[in-house]
Protein backbone atom coordinates (compact mmCIF):
# COMPACT_ATOMS: atom_id res chain seq x y z
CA UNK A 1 107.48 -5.51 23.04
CA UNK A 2 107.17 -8.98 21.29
CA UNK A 3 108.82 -8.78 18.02
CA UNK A 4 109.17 -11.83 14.81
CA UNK A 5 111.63 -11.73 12.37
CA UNK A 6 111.80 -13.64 9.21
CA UNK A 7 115.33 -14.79 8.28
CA UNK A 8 118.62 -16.07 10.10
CA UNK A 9 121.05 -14.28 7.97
CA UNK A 10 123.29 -11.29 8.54
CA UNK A 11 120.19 -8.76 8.69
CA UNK A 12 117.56 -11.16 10.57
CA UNK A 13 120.17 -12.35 12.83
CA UNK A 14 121.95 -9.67 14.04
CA UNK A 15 118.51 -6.88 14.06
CA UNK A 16 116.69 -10.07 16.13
CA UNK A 17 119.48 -10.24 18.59
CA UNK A 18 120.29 -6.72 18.92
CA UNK A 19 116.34 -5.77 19.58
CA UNK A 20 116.50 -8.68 22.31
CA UNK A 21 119.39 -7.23 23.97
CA UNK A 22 117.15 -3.94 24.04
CA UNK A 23 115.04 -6.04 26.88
CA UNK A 24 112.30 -7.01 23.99
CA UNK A 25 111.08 -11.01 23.28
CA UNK A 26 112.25 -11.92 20.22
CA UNK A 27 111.06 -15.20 17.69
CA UNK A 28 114.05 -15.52 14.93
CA UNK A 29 112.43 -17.48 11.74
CA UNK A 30 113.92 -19.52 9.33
CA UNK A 31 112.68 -21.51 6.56
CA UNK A 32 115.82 -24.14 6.56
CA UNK A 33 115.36 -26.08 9.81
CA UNK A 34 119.21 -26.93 9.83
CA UNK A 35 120.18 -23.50 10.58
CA UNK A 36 117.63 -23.37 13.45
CA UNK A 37 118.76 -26.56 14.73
CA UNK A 38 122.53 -24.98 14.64
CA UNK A 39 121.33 -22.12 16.81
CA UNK A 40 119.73 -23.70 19.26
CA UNK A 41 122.59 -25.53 20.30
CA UNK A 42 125.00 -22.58 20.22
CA UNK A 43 126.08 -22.74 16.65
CA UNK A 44 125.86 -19.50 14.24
CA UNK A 45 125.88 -20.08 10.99
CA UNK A 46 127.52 -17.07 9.99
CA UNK A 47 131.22 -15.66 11.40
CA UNK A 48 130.15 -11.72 12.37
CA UNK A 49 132.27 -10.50 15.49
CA UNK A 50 130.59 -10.16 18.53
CA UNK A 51 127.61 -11.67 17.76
CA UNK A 52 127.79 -15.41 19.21
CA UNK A 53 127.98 -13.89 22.78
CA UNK A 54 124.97 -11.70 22.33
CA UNK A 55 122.85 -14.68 20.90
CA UNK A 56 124.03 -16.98 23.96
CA UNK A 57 123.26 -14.13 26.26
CA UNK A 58 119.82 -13.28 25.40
CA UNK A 59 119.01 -17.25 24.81
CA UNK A 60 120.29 -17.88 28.59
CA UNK A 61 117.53 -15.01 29.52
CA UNK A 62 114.75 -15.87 27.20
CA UNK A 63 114.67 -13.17 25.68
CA UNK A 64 115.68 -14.74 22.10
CA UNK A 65 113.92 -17.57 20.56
CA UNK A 66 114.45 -19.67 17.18
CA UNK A 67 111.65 -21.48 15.10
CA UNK A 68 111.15 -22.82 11.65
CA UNK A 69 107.61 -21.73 11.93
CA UNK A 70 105.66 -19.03 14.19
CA UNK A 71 104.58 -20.67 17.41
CA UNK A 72 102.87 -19.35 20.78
CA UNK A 73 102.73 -16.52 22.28
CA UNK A 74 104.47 -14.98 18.81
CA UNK A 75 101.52 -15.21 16.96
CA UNK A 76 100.34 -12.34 18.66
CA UNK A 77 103.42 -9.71 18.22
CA UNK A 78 103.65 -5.68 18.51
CA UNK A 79 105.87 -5.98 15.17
CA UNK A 80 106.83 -8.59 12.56
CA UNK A 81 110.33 -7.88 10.58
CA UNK A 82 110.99 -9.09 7.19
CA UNK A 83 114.62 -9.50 6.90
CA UNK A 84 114.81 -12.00 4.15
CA UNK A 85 116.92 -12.54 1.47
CA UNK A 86 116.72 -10.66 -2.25
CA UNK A 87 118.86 -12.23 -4.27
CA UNK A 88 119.59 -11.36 -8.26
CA UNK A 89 117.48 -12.64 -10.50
CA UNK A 90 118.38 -13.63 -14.28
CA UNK A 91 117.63 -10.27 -15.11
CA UNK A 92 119.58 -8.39 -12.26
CA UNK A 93 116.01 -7.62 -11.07
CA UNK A 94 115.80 -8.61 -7.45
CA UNK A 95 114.03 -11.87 -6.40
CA UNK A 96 110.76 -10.88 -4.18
CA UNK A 97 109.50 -14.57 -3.69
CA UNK A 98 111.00 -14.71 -0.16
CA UNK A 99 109.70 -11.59 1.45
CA UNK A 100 106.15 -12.44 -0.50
CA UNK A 101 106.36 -15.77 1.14
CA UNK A 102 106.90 -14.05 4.57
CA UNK A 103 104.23 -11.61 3.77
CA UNK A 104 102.04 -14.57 3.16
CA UNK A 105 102.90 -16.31 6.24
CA UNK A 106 102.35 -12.92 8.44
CA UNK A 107 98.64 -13.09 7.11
CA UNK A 108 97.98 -16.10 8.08
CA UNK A 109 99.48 -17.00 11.02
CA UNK A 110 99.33 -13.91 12.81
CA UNK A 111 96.63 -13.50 15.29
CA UNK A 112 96.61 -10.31 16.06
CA UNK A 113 97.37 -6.83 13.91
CA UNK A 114 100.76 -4.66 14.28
CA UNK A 115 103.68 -3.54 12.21
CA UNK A 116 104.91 -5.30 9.17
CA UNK A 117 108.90 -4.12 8.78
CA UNK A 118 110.21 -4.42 5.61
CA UNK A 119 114.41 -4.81 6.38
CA UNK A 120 115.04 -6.26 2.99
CA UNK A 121 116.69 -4.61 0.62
CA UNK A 122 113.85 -4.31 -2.21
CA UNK A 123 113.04 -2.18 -5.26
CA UNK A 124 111.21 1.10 -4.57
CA UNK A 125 107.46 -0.03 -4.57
CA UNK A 126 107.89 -3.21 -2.66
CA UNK A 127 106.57 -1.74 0.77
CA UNK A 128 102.96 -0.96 -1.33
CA UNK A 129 103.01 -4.36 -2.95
CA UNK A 130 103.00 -5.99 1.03
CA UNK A 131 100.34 -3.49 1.98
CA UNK A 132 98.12 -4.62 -0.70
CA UNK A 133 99.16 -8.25 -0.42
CA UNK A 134 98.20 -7.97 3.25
CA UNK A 135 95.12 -6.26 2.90
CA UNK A 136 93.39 -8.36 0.59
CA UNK A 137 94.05 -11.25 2.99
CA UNK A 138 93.31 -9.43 5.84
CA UNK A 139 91.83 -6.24 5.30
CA UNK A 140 92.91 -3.01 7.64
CA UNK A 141 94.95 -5.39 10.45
CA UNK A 142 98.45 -4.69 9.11
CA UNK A 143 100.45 -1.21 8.48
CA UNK A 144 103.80 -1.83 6.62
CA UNK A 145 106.89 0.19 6.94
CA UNK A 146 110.11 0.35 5.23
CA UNK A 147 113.31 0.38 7.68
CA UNK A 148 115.98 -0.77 5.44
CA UNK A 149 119.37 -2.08 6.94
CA UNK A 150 122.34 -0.52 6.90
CA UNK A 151 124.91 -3.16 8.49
CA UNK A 152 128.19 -3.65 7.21
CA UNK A 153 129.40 -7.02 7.50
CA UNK A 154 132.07 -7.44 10.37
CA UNK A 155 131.10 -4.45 12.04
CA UNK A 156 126.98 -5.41 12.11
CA UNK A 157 126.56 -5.76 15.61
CA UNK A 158 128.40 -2.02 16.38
CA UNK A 159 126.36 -0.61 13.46
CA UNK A 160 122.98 -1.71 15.28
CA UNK A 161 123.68 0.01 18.32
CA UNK A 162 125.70 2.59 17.24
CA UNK A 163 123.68 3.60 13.37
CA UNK A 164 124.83 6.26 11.95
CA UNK A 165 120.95 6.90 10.61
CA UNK A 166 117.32 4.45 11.42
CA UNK A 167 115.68 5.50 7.98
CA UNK A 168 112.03 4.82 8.70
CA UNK A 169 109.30 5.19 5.42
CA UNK A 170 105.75 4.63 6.43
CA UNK A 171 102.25 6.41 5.43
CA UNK A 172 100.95 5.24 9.15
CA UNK A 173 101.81 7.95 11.89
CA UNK A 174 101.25 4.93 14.25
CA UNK A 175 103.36 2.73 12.57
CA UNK A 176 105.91 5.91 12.65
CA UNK A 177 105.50 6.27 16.52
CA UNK A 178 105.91 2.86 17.46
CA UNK A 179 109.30 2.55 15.18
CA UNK A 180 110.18 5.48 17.06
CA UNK A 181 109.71 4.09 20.39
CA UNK A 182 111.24 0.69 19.45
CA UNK A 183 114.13 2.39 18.52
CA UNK A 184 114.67 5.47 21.39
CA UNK A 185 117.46 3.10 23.27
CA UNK A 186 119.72 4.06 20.18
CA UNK A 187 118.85 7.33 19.76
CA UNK A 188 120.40 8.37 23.31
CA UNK A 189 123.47 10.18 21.76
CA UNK A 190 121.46 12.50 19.32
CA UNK A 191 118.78 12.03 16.43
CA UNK A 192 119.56 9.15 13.63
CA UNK A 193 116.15 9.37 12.22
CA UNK A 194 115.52 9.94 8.95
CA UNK A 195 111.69 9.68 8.49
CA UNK A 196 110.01 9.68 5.01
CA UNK A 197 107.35 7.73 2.78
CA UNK A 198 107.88 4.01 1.68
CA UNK A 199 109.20 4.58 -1.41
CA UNK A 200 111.80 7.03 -0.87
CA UNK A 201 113.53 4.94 2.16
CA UNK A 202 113.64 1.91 -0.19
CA UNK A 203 115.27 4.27 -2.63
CA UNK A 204 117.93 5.56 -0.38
CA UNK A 205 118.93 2.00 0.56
CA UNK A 206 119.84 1.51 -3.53
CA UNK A 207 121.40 5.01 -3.78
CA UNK A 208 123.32 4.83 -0.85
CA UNK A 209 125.08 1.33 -1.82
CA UNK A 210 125.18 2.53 -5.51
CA UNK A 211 127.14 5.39 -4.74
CA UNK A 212 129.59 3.91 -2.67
CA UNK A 213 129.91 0.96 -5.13
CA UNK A 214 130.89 4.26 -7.95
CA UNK A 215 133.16 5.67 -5.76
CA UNK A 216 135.28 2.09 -5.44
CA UNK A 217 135.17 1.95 -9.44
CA UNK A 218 135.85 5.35 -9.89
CA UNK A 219 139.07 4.68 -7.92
CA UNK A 220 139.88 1.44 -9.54
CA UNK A 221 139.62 3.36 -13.12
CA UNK A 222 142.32 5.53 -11.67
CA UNK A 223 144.41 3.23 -10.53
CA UNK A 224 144.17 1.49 -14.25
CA UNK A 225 145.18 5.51 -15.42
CA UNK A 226 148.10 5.53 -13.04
CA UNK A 227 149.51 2.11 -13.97
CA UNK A 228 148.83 3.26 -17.76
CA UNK A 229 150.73 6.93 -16.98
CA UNK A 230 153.26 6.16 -14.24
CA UNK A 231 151.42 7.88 -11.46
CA UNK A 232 150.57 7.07 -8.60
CA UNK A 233 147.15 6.34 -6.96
CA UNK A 234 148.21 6.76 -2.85
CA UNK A 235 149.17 10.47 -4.06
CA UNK A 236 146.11 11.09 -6.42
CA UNK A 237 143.60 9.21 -2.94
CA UNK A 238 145.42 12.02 -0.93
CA UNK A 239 145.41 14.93 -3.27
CA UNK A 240 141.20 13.75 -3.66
CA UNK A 241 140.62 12.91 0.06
CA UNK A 242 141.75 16.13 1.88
CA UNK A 243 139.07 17.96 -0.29
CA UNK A 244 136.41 18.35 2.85
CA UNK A 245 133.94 17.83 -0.13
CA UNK A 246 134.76 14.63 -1.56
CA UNK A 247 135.74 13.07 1.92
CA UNK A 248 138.75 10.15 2.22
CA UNK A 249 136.20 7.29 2.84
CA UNK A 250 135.86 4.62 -0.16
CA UNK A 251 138.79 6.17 -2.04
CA UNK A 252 140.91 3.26 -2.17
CA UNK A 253 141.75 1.26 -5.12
CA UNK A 254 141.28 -2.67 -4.94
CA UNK A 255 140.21 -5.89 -6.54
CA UNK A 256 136.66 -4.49 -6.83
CA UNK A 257 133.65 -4.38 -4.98
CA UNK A 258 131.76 -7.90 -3.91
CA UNK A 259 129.66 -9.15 -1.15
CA UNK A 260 126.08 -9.65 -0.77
CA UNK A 261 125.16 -6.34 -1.30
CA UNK A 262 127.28 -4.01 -3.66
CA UNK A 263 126.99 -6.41 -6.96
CA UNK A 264 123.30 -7.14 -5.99
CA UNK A 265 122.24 -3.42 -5.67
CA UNK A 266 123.72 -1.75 -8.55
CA UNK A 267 122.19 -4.03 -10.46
CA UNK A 268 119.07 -4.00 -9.14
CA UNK A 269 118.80 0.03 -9.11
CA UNK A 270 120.34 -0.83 -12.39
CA UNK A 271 116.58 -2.78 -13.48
CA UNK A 272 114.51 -0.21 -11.45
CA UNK A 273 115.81 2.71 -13.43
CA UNK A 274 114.82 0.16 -16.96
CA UNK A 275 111.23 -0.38 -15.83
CA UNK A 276 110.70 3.13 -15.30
CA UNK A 277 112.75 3.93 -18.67
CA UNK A 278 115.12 5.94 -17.58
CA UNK A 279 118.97 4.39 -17.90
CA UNK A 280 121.22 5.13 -14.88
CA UNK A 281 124.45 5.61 -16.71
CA UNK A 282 126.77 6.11 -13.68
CA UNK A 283 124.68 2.69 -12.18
CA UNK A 284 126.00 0.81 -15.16
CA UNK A 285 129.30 2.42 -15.37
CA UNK A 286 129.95 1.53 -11.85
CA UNK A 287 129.28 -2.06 -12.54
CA UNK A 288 131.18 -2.26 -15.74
CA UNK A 289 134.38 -0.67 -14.29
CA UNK A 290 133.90 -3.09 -11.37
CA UNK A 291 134.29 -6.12 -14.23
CA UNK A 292 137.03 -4.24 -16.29
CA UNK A 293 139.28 -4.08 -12.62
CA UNK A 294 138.52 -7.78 -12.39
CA UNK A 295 140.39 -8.20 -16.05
CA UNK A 296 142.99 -5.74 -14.92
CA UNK A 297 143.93 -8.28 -11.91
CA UNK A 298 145.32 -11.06 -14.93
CA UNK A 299 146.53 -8.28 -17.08
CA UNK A 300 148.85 -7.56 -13.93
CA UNK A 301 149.62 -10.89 -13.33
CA UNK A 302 150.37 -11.53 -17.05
CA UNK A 303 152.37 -8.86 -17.64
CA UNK A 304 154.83 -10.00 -14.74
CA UNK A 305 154.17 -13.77 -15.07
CA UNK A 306 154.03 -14.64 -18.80
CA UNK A 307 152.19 -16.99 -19.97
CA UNK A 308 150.01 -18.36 -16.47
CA UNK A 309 149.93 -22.19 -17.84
CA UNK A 310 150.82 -24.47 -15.02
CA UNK A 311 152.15 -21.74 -13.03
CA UNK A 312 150.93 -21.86 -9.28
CA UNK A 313 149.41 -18.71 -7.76
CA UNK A 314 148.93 -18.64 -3.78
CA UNK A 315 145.35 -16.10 -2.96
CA UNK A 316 145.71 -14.92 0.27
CA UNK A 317 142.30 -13.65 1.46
CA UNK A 318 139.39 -15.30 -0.18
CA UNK A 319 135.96 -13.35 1.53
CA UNK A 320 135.26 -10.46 0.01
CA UNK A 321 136.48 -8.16 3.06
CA UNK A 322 137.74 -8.86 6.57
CA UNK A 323 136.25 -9.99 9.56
CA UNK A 324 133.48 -12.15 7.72
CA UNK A 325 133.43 -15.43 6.23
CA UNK A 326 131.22 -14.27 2.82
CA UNK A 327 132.75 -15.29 -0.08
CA UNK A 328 129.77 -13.98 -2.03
CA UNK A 329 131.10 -12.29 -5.47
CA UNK A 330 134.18 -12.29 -3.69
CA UNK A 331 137.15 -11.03 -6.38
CA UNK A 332 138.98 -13.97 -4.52
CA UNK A 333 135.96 -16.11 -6.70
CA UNK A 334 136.36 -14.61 -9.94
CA UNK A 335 140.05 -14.38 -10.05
CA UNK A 336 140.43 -17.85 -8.93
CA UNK A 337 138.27 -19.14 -11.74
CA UNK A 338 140.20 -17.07 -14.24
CA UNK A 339 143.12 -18.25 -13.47
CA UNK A 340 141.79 -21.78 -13.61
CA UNK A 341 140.73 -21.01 -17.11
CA UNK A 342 144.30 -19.92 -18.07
CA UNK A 343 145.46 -23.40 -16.86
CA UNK A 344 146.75 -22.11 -13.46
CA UNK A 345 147.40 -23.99 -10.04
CA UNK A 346 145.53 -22.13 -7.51
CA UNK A 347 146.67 -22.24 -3.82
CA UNK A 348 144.36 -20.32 -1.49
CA UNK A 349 143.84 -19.08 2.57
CA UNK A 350 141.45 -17.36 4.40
CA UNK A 351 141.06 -17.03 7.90
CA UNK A 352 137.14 -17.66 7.58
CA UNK A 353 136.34 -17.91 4.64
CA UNK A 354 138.50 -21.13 3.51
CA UNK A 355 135.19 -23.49 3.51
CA UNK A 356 133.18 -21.79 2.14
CA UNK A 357 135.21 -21.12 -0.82
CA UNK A 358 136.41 -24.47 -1.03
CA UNK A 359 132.46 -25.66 -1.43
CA UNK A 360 132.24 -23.06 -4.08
CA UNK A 361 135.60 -23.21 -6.55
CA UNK A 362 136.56 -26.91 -5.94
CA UNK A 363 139.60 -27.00 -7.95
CA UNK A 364 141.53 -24.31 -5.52
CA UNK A 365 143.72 -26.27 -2.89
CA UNK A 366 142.77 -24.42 0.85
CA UNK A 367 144.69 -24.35 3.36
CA UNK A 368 144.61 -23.84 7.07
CA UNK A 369 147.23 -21.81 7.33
CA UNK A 370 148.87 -18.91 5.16
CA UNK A 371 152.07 -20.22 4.58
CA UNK A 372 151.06 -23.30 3.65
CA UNK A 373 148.99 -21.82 0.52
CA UNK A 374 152.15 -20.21 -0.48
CA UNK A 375 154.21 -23.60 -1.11
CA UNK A 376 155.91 -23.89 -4.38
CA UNK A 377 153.48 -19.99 -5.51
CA UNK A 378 155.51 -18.42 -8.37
CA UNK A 379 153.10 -15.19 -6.79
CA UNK A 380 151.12 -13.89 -3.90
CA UNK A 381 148.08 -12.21 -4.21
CA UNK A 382 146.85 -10.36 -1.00
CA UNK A 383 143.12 -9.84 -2.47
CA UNK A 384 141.37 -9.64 1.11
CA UNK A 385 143.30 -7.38 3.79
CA UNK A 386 143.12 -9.66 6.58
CA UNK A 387 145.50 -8.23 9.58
CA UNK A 388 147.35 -11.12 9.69
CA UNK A 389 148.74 -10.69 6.62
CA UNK A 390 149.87 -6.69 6.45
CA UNK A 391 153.36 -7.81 7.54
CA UNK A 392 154.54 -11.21 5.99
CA UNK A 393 157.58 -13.21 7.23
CA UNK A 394 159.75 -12.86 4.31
CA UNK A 395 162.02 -15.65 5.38
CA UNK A 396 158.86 -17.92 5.49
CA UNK A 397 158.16 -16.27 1.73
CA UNK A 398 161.72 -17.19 0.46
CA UNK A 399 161.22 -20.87 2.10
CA UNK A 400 158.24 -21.66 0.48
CA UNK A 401 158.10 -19.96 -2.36
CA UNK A 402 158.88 -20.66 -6.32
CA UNK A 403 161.40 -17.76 -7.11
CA UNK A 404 162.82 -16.94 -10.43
CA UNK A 405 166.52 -15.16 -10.67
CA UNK A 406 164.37 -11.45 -9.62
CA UNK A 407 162.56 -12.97 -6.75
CA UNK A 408 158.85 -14.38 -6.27
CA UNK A 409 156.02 -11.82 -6.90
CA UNK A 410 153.87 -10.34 -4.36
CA UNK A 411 151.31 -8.69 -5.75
CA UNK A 412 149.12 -6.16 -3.55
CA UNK A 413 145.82 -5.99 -4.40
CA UNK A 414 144.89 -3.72 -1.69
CA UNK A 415 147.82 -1.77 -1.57
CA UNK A 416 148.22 -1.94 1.46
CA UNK A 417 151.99 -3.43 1.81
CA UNK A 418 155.40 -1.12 1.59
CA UNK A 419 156.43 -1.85 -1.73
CA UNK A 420 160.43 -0.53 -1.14
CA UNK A 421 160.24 -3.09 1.40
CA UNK A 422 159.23 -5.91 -0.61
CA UNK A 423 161.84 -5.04 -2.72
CA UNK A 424 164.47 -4.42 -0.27
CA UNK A 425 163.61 -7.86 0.91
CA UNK A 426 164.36 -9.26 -2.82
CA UNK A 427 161.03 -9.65 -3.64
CA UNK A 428 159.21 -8.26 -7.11
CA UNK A 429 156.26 -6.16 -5.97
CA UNK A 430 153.30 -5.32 -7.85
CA UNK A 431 150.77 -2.73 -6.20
CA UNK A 432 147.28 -1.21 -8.07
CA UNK A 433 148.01 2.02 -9.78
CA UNK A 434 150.94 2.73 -7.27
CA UNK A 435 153.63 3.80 -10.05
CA UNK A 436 157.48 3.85 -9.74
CA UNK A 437 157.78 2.57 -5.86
CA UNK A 438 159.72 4.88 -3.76
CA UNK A 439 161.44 4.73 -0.24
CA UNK A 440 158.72 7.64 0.98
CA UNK A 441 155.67 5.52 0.11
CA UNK A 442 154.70 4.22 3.47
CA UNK A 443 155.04 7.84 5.05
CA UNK A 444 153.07 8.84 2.00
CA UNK A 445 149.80 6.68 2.93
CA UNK A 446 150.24 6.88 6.33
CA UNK A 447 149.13 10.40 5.57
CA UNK A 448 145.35 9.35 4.75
């Protein structure tokens, strides 16, 4: 099949490579000729494991194209994906104006009728609004579906071939068919579609983040009861997790949520439940408790700090999970700012996230290497849980770092770290929610 899709990101990207790889001809569009320029010579803009090989593969074959505009023989494709950016509006609404755009260009540059994909994540509606948008323009040549994405950043390429569901909303049986058939290479292993109407597949792209994004707060709220109470939050994630109906995934206490999807989403679902009149309570709980965690960070760091005035804090991790370089509402962003605001020096490291974060929070000195962020630190923070740093060199620590009379701070923001070995090491440790530290607490998480 001959396929277009509208955007170079993480969704366009990786959805336009991985249908190439499935043998199909592929046009990847992008409105900002400097990223299409970068991938025609080799160059992805974005760090995502696995993918640069895939995108040099199917270029060497053909099979994947790049163009700032639609050009020959694309103009005549089976399908045309929308895979465009939504940002947050003012509001918290989400921004249409790109997928509208690429709506618009569909109708006018395509010569021949197919499949519209929405892969976008956009309010419930959306998929009707392109219908009628492309009907008025041209009249009964386009059906529209909704397929949103489900592709978590640094593990996008194995969720494309390996989904756990293809969520497909469409009022066309054809349109339903043809999805079907463009996706049967994935469903090989058993079924992974979920097939409904346009409306409720945009929905369950909201819900599903939402609830995942109330699950992390829910957590962090804990882990601000166990600091408060003296318990501790590995037990209480165990005690949850090994009930079969709550589950172990997403019960970890952290920094908060961030990336490009999480903050977005809730708030979006957030403005959908407003227009219709009906508050989502749990939606804006989750996104409050996500900002409270953010304030309990520099309570933490105050409480075993003082006063943070020309003190210098090292930030070890700086995207907003592993294996990506997407700082976006990173809590490596808005700690670093308040710390800045409190009249701290703020050291930071990432292992690909560094420039983008430098581009974004000037002020914060990045380095190329760990240990170099950590020179003269009165703390580290591990905020992203990067594998390289789940076991530090504590004699590198000691070399470079500012200690007072009880040893330099390292604070775990992930929890991740064996806090009776930081201490043993003569090192103050500071964990999220984790109580008293005990010699048993490594066995004790090793048990989730």
């Amino acid at each position: 099949m001959r396929i277009v899709t509208f955007g170079v990101g993480y969704v366009g990207l990786v959805t336009g490579t991985g249908l190439a790889e499935l043998g199909h001809e592929v046009l990847c569009i992008d409105i900002d000729p400097a990223k299409i320029r970068a991938l025609e010579d080799g160059v992805i803009p974005i760090y995502e494991p696995g993918l640069p090989d895939l995108v040099r593969r199917n270029v060497r074959s053909s099979r994947l194209k790049f163009s700032s505009t639609m050009v020959a023989p694309f103009e005549e494709s089976d399908f045309y994906f929308i895979a465009v950016g939504t940002p947050s509006a003012d509001d918290g609404s989400a921004d249409l104006r790109a997928v509208m755009s690429a709506t618009d260009d569909i109708a006018r540059l395509a010569k021949k009728g197919g499949i519209v994909v929405v892969k976008s994540t956009v309010p419930v509606g959306t998929g009707d609004e392109v219908q009628a948008r492309l009907n008025e323009k041209r009249p009964g040549v386009f059906e529209v579906a909704s397929n949103p994405e489900f592709l978590k950043e640094g593990a996008a390429v194995n969720d494309f071939f390996r989904p756990d569901r293809i969520v497909i909303g469409t009022r066309s049986d054809r349109a339903r068919q043809s999805l079907r058939a463009l996706y049967k290479p994935l469903q090989l292993s058993g079924e992974r579609f979920v097939v409904t109407d346009p409306r409720s597949a945009e929905l369950i792209k909201y819900a599903s983040n939402t609830m995942l994004a109330i699950r992390v707060s829910f957590m962090n709220e804990l882990s601000r009861l166990c600091e408060a109470s003296g318990a501790d939050i590995h037990s209480v994630r165990l005690g949850m997790g090994t009930d079969t109906r709550i589950g172990n995934r997403f019960l970890y206490a952290g920094p908060g949520y961030g990336g490009s999807c999480f903050p977005k989403d809730v708030k979006a679902l957030i403005q959908l439940g407003k227009k219709y009149n009906l508050p989502l309570l749990l939606s804006d709980a989750a996104e409050r408790a996500n900002e409270a965690q953010g304030d309990f960070l520099i309570e933490l760091l105050e409480k075993r700090l003082g006063d943070l005035s020309g003190k210098t804090i090292a930030l070890w991790g700086l995207a907003f999970k592993p294996e990506t370089d997407d700082i976006r509402d990173s809590p490596a962003l808005r700690l670093a700012k308040d710390l800045i605001a409190r009249g701290a020096k703020v050291r930071g490291h990432d292992p690909e996230g560094g420039p983008n974060f430098k581009k974004a929070v000037p002020e914060v000195t990045v380095t190329d290497r760990e240990y170099d962020a950590v020179d003269g630190a009165e703390a580290v923070v591990l905020v992203t849980e990067w594998r390289s740093y789940r076991v530090p060199n504590f004699v590198e620590l000691k070399k470079r770092m500012k200690a007072g009379p009880e040893g330099g701070l390292l604070f775990d923001a992930r929890n991740v770290w064996n806090g009776a070995e930081i201490q043993e090491e003569g090192f103050r440790y500071q964990g999220i929610g984790v109580g008293k530290v005990r010699p048993t607490d490594a066995s004790s998480r090793a048990l989730v």
